[in-house]
Protein backbone atom coordinates (compact mmCIF):
# COMPACT_ATOMS: atom_id res chain seq x y z
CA UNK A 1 12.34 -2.30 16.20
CA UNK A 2 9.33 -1.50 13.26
CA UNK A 3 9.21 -3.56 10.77
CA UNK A 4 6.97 -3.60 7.45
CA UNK A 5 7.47 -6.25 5.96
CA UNK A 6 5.71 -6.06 1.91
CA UNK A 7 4.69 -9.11 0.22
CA UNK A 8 2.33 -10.26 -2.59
CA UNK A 9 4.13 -8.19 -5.88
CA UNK A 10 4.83 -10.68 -8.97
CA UNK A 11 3.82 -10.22 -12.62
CA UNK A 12 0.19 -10.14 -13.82
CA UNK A 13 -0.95 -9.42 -17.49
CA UNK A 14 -3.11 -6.34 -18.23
CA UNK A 15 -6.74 -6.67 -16.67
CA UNK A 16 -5.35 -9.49 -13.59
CA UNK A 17 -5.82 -9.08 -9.75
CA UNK A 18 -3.19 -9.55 -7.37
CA UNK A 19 -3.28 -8.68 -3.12
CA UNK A 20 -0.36 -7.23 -1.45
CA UNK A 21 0.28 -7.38 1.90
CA UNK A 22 2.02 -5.51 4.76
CA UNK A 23 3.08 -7.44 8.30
CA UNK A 24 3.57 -4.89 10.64
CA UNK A 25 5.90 -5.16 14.04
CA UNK A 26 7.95 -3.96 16.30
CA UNK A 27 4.97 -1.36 17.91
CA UNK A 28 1.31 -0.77 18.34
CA UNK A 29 -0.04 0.89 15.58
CA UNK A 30 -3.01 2.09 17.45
CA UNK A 31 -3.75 5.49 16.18
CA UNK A 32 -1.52 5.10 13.32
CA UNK A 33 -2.15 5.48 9.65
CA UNK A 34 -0.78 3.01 7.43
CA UNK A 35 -0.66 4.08 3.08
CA UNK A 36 0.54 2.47 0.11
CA UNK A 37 2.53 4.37 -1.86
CA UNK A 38 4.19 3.45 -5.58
CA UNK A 39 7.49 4.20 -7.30
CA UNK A 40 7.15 3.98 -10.75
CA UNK A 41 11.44 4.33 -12.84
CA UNK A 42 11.76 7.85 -13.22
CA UNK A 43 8.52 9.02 -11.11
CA UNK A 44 8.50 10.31 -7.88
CA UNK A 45 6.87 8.08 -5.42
CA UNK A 46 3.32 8.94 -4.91
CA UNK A 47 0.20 7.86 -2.79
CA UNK A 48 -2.46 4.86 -3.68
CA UNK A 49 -4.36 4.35 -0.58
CA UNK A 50 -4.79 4.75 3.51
CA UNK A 51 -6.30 3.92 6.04
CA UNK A 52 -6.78 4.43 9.75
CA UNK A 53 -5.62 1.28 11.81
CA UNK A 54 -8.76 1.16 13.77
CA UNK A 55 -10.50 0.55 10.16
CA UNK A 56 -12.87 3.39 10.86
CA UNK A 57 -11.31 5.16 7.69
CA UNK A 58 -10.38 4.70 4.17
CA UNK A 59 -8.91 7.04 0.96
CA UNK A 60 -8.04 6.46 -2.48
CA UNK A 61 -5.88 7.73 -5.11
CA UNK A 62 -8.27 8.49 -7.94
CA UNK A 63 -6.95 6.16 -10.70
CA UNK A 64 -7.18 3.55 -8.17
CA UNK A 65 -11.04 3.90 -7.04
CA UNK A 66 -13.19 0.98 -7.81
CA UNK A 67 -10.08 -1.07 -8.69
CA UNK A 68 -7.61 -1.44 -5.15
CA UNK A 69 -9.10 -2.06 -2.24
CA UNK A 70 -7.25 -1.17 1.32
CA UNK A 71 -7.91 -3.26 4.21
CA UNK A 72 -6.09 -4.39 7.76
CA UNK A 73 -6.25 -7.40 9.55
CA UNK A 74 -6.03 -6.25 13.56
CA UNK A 75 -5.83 -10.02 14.32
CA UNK A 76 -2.83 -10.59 11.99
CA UNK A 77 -1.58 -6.96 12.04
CA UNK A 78 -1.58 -6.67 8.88
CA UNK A 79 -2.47 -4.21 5.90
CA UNK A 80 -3.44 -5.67 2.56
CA UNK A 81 -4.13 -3.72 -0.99
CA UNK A 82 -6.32 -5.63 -3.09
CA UNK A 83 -6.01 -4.79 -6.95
CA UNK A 84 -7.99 -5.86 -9.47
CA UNK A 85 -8.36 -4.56 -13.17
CA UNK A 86 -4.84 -4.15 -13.58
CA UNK A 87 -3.28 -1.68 -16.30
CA UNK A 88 0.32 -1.56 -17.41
CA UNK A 89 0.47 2.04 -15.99
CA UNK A 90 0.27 0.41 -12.16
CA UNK A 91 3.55 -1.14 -12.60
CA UNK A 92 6.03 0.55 -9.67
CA UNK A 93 7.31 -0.92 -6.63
CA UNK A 94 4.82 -0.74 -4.25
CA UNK A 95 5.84 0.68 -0.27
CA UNK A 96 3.81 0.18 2.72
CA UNK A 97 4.07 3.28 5.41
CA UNK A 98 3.23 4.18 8.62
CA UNK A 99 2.51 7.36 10.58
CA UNK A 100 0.40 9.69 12.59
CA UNK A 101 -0.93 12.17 10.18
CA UNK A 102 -4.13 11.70 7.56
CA UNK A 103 -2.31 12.80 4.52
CA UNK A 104 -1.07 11.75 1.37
CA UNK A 105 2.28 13.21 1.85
CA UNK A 106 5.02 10.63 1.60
CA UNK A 107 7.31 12.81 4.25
CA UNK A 108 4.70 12.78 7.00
CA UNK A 109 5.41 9.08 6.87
CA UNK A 110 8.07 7.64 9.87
CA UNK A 111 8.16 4.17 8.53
CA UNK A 112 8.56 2.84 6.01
CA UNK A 113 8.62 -1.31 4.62
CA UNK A 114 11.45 -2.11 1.89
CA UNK A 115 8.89 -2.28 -1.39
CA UNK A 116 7.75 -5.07 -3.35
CA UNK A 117 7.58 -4.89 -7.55
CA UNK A 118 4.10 -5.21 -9.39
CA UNK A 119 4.85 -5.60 -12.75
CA UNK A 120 1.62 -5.06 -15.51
CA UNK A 121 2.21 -6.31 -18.79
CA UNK A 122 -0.10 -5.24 -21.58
């Protein structure tokens, strides 16, 4: 059975760092690509970052270059988003995804990890 597990979320003040992570299990995830998406209330859920399990490549959401920064961990199997320079306007419950396809497109994702909440207060 997959499994993405998130962990990491919590509540920083305007300007703070904090490093989510994402335990993956359940499959090899050789030749997968594994995003972070966010759901802010309201907002439809929408793509921060990928990148290819093997490492060999990385993409960023535009508001987020220079300030997150993807990585995985082939040892641990894990997937961790690094943010720094918080603003109030990342807070959204932050998902961890896996699929085949290089896109940004939440529905080309099969799985999906259960969210954790990063909360930015100003």
């Amino acid at each position: 059975q997959v499994q993405l597990v998130e962990s990491g979320g919590g509540l920083v003040q305007a300007g703070g760092s904090l490093r989510l992570s994402c335990a993956a299990s359940g499959r090899s995830f050789s030749g997968y690509v594994m995003g972070w998406f966010r759901q802010a209330p309201g907002k439809e859920r929408e793509f921060v970052a990928r990148i290819t399990w093997s490492g060999g490549s990385i993409y960023y959401q535009d508001s987020v270059k220079g300030r997150f920064t993807i990585s995985r961990d082939s040892v641990k199997n894990t997937v961790n988003l690094q943010m720094r320079s918080l603003k109030p306007e990342d807070t959204a419950v932050y998902y961890c995804a896996a699929g085949l396809t290089w896109t940004s497109v939440p529905q080309r994702y099969s799985y999906w990890g259960q969210g954790t909440q990063v909360t930015v207060s100003s």
